[in-house]
N, C-alpha and C. Protein backbone atom coordinates (compact mmCIF):
# COMPACT_ATOMS: atom_id res chain seq x y z
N UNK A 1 255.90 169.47 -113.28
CA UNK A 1 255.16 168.40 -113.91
C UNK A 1 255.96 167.10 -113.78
N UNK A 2 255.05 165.98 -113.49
CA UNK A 2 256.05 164.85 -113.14
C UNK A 2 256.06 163.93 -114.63
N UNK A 3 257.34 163.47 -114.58
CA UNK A 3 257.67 162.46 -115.47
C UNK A 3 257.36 161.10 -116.24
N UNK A 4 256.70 161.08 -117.50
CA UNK A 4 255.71 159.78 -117.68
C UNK A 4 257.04 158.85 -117.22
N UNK A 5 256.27 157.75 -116.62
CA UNK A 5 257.09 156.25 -116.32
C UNK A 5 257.79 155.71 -117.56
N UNK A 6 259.26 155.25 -117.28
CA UNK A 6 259.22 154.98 -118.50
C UNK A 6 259.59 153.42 -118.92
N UNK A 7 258.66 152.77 -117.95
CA UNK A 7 258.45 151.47 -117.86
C UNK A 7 256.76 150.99 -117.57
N UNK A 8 256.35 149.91 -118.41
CA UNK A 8 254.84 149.52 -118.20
C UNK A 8 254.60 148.93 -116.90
N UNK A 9 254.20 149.42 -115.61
CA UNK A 9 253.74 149.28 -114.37
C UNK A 9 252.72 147.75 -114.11
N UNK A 10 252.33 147.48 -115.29
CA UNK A 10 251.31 146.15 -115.30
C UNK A 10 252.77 145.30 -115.11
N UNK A 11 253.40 145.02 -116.23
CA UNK A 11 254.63 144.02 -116.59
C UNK A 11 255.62 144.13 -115.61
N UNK A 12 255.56 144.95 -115.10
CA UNK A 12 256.82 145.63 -113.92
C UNK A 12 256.24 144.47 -112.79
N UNK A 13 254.44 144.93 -112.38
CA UNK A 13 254.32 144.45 -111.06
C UNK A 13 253.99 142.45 -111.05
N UNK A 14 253.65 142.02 -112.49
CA UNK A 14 253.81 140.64 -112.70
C UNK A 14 255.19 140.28 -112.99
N UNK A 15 256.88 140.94 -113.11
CA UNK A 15 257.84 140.32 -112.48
C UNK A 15 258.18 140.28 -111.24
N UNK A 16 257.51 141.61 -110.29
CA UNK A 16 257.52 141.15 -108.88
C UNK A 16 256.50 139.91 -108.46
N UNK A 17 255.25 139.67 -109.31
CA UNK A 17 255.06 138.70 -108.62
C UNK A 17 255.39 137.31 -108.30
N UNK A 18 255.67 137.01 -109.69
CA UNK A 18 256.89 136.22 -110.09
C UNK A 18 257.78 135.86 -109.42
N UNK A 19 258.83 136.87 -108.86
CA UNK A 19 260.03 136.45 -108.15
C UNK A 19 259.25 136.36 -106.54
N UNK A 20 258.15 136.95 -106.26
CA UNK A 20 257.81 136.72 -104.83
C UNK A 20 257.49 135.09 -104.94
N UNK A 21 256.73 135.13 -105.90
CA UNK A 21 256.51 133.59 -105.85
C UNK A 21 257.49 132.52 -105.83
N UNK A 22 258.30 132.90 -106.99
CA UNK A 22 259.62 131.85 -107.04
C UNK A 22 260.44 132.05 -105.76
N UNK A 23 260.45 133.09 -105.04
CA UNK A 23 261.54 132.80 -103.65
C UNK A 23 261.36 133.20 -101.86
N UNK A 24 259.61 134.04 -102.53
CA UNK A 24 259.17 134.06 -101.06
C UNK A 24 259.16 135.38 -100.32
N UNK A 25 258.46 135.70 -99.78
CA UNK A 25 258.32 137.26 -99.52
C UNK A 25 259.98 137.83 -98.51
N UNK A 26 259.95 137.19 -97.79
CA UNK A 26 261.29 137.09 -96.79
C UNK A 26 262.91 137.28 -97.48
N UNK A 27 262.52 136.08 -98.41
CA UNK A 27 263.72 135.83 -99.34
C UNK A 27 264.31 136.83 -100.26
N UNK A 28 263.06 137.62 -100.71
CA UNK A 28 263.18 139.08 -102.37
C UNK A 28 263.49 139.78 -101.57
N UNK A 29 264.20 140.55 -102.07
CA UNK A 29 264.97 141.65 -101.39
C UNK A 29 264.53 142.52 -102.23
N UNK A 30 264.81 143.83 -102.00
CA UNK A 30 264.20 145.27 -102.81
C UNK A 30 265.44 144.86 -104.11
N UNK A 31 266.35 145.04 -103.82
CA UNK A 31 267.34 144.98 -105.25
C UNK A 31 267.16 143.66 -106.16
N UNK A 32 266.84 142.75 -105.53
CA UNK A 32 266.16 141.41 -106.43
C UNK A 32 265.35 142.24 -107.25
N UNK A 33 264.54 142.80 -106.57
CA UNK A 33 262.92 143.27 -107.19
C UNK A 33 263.28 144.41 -108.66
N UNK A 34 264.14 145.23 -107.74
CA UNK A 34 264.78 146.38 -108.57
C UNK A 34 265.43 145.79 -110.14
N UNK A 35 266.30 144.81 -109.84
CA UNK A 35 267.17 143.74 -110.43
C UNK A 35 265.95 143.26 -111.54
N UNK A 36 264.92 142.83 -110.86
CA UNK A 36 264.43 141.68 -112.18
C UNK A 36 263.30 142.85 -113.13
N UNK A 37 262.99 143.47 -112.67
CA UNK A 37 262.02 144.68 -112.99
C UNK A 37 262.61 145.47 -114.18
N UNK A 38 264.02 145.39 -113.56
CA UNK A 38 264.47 146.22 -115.08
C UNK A 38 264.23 148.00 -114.33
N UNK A 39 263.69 147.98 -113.39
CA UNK A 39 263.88 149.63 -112.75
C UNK A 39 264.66 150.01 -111.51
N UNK A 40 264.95 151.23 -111.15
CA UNK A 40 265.81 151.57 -110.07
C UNK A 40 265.33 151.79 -109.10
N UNK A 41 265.50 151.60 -107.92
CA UNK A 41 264.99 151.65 -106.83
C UNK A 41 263.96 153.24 -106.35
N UNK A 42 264.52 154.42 -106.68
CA UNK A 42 263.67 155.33 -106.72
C UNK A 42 262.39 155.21 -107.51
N UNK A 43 262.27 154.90 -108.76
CA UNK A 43 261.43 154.37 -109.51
C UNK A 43 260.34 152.99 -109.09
N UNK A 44 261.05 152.41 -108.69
CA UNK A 44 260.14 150.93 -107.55
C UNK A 44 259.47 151.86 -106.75
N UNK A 45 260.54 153.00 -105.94
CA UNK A 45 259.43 153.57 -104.71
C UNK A 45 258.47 154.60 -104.98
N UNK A 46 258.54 154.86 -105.99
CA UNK A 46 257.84 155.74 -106.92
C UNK A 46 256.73 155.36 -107.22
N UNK A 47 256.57 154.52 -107.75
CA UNK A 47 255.75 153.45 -108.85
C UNK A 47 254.66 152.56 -107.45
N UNK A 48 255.47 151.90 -106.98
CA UNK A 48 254.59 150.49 -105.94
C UNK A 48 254.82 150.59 -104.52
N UNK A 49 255.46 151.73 -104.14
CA UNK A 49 255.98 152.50 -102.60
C UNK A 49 256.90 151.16 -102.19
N UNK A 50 257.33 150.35 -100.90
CA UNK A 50 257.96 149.73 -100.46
C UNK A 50 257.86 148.42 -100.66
N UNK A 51 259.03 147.53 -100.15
CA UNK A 51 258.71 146.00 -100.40
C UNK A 51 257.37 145.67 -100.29
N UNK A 52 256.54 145.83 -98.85
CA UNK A 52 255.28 145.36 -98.28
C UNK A 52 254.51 145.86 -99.22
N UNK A 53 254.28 147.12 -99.75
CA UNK A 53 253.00 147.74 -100.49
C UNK A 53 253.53 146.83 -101.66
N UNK A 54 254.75 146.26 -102.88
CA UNK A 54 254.70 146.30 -103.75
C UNK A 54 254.15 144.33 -103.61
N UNK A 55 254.40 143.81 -102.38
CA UNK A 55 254.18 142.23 -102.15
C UNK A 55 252.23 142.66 -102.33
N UNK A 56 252.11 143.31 -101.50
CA UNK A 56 250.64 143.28 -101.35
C UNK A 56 249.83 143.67 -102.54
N UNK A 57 250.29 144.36 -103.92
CA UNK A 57 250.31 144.84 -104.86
C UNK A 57 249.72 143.52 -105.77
N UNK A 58 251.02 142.50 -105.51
CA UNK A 58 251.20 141.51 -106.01
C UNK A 58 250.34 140.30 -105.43
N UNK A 59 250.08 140.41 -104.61
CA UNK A 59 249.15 139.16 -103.88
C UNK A 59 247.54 139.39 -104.13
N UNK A 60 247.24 140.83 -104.63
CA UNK A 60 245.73 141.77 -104.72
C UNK A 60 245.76 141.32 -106.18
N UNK A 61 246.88 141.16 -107.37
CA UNK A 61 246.63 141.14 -108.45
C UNK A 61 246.26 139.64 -109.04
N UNK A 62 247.12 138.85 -107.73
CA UNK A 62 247.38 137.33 -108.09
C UNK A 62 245.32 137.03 -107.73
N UNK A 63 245.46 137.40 -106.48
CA UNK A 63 243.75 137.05 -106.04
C UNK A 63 242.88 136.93 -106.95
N UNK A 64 242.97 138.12 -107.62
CA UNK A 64 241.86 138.79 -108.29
C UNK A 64 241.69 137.65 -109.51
N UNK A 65 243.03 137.83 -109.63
CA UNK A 65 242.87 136.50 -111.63
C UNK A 65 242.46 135.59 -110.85
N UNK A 66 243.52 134.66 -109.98
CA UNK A 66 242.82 133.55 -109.68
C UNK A 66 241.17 133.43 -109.49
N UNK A 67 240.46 134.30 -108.42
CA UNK A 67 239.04 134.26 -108.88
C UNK A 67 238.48 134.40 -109.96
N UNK A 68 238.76 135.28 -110.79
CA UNK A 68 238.47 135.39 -112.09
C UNK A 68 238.18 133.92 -112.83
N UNK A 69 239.32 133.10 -112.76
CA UNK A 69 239.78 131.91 -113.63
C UNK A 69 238.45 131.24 -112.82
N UNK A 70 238.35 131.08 -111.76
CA UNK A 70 237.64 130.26 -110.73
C UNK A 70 236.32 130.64 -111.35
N UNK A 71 235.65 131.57 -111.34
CA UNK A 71 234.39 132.71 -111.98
C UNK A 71 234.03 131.86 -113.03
N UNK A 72 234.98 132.11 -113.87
CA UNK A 72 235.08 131.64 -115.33
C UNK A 72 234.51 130.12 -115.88
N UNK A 73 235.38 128.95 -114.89
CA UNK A 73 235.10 128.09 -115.16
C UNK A 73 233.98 127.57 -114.19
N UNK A 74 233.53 128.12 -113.52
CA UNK A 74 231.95 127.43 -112.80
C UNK A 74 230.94 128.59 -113.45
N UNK A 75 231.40 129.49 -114.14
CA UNK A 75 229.99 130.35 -114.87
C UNK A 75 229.63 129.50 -116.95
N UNK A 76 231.53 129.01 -116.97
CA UNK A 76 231.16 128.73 -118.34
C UNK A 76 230.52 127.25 -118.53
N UNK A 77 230.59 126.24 -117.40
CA UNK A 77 229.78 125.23 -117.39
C UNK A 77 228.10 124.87 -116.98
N UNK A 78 227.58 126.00 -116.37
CA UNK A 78 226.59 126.45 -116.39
C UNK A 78 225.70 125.50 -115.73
N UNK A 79 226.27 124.85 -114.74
CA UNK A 79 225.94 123.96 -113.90
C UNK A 79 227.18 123.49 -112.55
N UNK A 80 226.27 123.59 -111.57
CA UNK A 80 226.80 123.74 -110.60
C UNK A 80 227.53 122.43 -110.18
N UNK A 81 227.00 121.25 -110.24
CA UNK A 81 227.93 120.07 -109.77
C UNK A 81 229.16 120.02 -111.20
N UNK A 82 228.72 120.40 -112.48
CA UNK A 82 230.01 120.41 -113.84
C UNK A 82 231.04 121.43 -113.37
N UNK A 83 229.90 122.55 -113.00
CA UNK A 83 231.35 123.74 -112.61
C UNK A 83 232.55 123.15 -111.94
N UNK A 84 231.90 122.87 -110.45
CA UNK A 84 232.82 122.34 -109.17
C UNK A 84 233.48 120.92 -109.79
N UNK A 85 233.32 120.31 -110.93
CA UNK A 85 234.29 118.84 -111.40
C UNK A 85 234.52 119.77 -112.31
N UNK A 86 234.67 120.40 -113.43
CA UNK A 86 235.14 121.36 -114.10
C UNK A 86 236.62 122.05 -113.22
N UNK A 87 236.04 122.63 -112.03
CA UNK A 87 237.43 123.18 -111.16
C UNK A 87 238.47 122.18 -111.18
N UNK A 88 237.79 120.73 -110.20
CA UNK A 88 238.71 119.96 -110.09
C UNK A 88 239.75 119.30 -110.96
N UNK A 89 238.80 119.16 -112.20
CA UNK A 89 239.53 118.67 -113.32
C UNK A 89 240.45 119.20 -113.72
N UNK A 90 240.35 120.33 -113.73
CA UNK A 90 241.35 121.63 -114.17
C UNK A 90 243.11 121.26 -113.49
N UNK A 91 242.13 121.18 -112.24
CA UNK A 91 243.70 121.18 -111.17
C UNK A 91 244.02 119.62 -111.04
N UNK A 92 243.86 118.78 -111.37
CA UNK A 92 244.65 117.47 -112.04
C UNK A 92 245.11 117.43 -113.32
N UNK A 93 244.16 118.14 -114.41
CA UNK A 93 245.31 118.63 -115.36
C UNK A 93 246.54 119.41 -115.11
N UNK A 94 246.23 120.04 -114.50
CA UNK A 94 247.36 121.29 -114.03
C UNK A 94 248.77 120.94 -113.40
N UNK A 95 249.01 119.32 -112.93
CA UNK A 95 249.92 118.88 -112.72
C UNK A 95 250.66 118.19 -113.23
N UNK A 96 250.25 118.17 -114.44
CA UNK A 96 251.24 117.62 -115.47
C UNK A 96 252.32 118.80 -116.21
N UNK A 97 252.24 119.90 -115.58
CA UNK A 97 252.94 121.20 -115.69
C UNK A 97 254.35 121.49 -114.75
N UNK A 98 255.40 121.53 -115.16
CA UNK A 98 256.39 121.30 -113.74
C UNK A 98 255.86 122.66 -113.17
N UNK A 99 255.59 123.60 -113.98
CA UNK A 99 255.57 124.99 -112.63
C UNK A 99 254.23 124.87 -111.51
N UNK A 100 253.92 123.96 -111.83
CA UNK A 100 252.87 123.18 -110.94
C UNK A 100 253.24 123.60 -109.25
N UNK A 101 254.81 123.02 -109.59
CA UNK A 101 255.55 122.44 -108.61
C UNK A 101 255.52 124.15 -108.03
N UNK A 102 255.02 125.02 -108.06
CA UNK A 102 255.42 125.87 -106.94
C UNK A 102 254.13 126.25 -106.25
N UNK A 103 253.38 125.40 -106.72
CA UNK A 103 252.00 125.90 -105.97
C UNK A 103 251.22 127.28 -106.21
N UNK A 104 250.21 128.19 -105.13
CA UNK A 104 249.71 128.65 -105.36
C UNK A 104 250.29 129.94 -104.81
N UNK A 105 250.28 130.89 -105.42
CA UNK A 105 251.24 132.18 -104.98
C UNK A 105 250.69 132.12 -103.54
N UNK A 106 249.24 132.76 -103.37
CA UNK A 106 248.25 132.87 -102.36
C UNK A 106 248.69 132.12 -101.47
N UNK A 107 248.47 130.60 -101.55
CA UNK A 107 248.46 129.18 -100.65
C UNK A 107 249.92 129.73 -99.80
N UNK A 108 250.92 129.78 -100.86
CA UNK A 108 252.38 129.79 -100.52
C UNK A 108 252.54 130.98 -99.50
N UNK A 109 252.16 131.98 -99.79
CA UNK A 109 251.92 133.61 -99.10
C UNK A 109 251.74 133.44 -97.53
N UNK A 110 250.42 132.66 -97.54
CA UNK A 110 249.73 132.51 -95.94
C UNK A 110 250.51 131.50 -95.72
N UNK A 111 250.93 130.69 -96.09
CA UNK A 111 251.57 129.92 -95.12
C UNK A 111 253.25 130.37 -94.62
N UNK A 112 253.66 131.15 -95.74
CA UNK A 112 254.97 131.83 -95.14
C UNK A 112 254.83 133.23 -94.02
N UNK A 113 253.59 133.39 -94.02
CA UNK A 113 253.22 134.91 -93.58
C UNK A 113 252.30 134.91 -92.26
N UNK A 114 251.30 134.08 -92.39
CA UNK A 114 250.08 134.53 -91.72
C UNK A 114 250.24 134.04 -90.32
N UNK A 115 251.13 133.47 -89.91
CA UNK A 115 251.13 132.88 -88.55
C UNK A 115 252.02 134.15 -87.63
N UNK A 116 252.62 134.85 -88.25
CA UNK A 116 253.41 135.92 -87.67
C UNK A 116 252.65 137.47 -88.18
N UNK A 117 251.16 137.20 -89.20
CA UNK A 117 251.20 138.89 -89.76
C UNK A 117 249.88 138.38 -90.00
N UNK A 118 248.96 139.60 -88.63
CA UNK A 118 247.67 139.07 -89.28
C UNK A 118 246.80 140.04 -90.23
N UNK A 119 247.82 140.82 -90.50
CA UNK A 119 247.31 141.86 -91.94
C UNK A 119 247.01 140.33 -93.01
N UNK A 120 247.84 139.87 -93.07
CA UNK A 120 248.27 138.58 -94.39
C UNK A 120 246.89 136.99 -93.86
N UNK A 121 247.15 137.17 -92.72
CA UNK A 121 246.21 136.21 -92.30
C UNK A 121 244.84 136.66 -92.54
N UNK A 122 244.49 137.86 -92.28
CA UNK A 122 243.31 138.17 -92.72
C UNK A 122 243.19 138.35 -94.12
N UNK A 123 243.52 138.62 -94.97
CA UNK A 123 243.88 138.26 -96.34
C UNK A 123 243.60 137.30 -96.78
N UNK A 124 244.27 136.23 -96.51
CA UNK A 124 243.79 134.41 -96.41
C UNK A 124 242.31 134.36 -96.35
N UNK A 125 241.78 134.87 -95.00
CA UNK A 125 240.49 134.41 -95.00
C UNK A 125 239.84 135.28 -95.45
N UNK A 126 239.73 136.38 -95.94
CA UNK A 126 239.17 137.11 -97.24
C UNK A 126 239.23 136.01 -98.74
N UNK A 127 240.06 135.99 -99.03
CA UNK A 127 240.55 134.97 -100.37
C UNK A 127 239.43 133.64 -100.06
N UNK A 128 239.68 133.02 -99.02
CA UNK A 128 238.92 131.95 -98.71
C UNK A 128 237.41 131.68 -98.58
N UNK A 129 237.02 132.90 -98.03
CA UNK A 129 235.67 133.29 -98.32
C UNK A 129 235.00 133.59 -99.25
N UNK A 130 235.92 134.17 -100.79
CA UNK A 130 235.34 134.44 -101.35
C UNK A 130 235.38 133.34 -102.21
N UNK A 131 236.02 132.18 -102.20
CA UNK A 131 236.09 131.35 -102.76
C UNK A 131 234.96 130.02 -102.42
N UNK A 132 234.63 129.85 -101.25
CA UNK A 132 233.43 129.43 -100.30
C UNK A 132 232.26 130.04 -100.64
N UNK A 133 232.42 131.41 -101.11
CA UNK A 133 231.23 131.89 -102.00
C UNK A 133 230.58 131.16 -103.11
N UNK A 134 231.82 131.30 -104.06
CA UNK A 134 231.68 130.79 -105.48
C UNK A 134 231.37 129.20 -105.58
N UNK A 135 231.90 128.55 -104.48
CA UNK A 135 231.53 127.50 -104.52
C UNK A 135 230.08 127.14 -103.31
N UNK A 136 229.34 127.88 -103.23
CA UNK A 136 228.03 128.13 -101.90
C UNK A 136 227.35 128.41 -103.79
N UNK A 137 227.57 128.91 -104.35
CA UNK A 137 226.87 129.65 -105.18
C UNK A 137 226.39 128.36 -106.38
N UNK A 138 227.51 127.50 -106.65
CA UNK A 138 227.44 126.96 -107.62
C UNK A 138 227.23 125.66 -106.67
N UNK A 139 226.91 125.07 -105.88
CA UNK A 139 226.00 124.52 -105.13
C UNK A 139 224.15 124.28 -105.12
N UNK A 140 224.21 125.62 -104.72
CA UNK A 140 223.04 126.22 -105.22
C UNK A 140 222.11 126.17 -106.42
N UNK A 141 222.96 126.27 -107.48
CA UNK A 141 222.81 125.99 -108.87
C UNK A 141 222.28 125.03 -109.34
N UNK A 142 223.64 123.74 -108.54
CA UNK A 142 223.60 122.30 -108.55
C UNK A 142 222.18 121.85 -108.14
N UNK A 143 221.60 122.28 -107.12
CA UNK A 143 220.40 121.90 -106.25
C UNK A 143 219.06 122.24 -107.16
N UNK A 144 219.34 123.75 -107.82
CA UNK A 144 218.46 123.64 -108.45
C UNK A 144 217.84 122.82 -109.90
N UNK A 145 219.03 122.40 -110.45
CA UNK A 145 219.50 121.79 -111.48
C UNK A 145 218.50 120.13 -111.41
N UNK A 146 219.26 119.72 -110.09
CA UNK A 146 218.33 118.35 -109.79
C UNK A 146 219.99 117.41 -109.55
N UNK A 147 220.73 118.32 -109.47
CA UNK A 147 222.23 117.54 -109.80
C UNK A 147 222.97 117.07 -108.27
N UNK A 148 222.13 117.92 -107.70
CA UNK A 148 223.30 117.94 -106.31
C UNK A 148 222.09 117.66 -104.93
N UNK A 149 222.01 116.70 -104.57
CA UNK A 149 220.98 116.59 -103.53
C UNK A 149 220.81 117.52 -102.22
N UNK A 150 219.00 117.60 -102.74
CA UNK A 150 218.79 118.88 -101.60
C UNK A 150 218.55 118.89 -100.47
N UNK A 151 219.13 117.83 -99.78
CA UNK A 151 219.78 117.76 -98.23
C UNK A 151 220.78 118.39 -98.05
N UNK A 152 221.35 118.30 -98.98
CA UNK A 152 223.06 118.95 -98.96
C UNK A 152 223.42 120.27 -98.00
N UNK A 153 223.83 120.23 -97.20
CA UNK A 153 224.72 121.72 -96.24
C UNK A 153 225.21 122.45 -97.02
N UNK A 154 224.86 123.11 -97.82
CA UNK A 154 225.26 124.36 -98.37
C UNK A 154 226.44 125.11 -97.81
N UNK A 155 226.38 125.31 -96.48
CA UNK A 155 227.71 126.08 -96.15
C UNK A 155 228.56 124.91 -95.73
N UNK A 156 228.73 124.16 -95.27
CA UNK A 156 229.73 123.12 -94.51
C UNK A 156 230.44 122.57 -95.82
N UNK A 157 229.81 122.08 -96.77
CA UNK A 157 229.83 121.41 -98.05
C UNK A 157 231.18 122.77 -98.68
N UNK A 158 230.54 123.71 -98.77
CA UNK A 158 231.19 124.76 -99.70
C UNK A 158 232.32 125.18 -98.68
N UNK A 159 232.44 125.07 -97.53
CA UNK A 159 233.87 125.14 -96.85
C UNK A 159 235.01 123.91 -97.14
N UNK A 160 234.09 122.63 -97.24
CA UNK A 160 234.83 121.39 -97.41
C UNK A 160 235.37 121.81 -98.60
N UNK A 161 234.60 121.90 -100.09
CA UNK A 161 235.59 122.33 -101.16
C UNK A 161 236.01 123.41 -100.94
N UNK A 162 236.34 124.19 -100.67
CA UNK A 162 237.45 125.27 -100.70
C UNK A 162 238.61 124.53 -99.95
N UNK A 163 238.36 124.70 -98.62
CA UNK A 163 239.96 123.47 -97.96
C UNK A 163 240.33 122.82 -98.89
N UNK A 164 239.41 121.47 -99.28
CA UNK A 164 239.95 120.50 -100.39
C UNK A 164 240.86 121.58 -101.20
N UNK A 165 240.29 122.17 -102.06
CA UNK A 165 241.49 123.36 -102.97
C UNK A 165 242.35 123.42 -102.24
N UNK A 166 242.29 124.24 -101.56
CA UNK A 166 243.45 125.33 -100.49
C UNK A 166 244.84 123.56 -100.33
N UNK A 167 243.79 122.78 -99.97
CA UNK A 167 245.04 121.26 -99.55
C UNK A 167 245.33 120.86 -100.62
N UNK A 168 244.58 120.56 -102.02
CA UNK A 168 245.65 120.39 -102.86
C UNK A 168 246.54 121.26 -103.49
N UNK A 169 246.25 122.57 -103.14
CA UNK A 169 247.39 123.11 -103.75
C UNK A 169 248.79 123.22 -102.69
N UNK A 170 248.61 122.93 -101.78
CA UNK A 170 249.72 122.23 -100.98
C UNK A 170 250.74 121.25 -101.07
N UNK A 171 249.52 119.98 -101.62
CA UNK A 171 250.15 118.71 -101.93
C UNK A 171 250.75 118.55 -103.44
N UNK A 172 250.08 119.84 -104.34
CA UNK A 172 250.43 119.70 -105.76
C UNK A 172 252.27 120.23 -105.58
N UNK A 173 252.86 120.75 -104.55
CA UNK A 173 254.02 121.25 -104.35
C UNK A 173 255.50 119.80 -104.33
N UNK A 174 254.43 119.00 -103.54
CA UNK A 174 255.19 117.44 -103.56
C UNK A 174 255.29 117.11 -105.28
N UNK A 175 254.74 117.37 -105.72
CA UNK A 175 254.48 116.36 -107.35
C UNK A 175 253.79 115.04 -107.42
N UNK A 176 252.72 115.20 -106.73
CA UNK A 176 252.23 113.59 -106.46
C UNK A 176 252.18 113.07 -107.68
N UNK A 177 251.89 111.73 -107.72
CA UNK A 177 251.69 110.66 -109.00
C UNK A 177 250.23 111.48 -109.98
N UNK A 178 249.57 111.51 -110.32
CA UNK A 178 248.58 112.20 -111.06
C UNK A 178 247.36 111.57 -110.43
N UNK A 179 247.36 109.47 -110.28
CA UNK A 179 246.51 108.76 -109.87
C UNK A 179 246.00 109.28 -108.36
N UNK A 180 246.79 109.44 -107.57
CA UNK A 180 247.27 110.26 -105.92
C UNK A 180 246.07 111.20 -106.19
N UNK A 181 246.04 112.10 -106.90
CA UNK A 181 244.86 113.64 -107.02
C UNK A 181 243.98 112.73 -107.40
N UNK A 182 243.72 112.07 -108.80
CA UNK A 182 242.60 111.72 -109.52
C UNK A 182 242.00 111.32 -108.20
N UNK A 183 242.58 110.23 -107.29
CA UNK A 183 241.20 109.88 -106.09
C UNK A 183 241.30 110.62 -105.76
N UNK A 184 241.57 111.09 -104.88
CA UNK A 184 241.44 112.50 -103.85
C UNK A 184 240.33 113.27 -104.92
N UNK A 185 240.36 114.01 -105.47
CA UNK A 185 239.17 114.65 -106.57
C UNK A 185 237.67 113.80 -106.26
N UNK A 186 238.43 112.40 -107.09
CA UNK A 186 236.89 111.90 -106.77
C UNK A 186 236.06 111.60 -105.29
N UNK A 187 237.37 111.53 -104.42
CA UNK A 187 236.46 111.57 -103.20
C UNK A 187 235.92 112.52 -103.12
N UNK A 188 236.54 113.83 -102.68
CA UNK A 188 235.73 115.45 -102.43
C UNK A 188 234.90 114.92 -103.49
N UNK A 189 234.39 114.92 -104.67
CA UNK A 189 233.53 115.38 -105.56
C UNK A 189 232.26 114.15 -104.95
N UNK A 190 232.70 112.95 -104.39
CA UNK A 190 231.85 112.07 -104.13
C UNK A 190 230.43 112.70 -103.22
N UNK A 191 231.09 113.83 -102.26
CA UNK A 191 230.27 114.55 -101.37
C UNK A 191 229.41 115.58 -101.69
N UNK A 192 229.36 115.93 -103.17
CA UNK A 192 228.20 116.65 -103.67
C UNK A 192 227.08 115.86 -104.43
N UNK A 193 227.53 114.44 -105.24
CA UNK A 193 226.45 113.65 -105.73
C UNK A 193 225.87 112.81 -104.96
């Protein structure tokens, strides 16, 4: 009979994500991981199998909330052009936060990864798509609403905001001035009213 864990596997795999984030998939080493986890390396391989399964562990868990949060705030405004300035707003508040400054686990991931690993690159554009969804969806909404004009490209439009995202969470890594996003926001947002 095998041995209950005797560490919580949720809390375990959000300090690996953590340190992947703070130093980069390349950079964490298994004993970092082992190290900040608070468990021993048999137990890591036990628990989340190897570095790669326990990164990918961590990048599946990060996805998921982030859509979630994304879900959340274009389902709780209940309008499709509020949702999508609802998002944006969010993420110009969001930089008045220094941990701002490390960007988006995801964003950070593909760009350290995906040009050499197209397991990770395809990943990206999974993430990206489904985010091009949510924002195709709440588009849609917008149109029906009377909010968002129904000429509008539905798919071209809903690729433009997702990039827009995907690029500011790039540029949120610089620390721009706050004014720097506020336009940038209002331009992208200019292209749905």
């Amino acid at each position: 009979m095998a041995r209950p864990r005797e560490f919580d596997e949720k809390k375990a795999l959000n300090v690996a994500l953590e340190l992947f984030w703070k130093k980069g998939y390349e950079a964490t080493s298994i004993s970092d991981l082992a190290s900040k986890m608070g468990i021993n390396r048999p137990s890591l391989y036990s628990a989340f199998g190897d570095k790669r399964e326990l990164f990918e562990m961590a990048l599946n868990a990060y996805q998921q909330n982030y859509l979630n949060k994304l879900h959340d705030i274009l389902e709780k405004n209940k309008s499709g052009f509020r949702g999508i300035e609802a998002v944006f707003a969010r993420f110009v508040e969001s930089i008045r936060n220094p941990a701002a400054r490390r960007g988006c686990f995801f964003v950070n991931s593909i760009a350290e990864l995906a040009a050499q690993d197209e397991n990770i690159a395809a990943k990206g554009r999974e993430f990206q798509e489904k985010i091009i969804n949510m924002f195709a969806d709440a588009l849609m909404t917008g149109k029906k609403h009377g909010e968002i004009p129904l000429d509008l490209d539905i798919e071209s439009t809903s690729h433009f905001l997702a990039m827009s995202l995907v690029g500011l969470n790039v540029v949120i890594k610089t620390m721009p001035d706050q004014s720097f996003v506020r336009n940038n926001v209002r331009a992208i947002l200019s292209v749905i009213q």
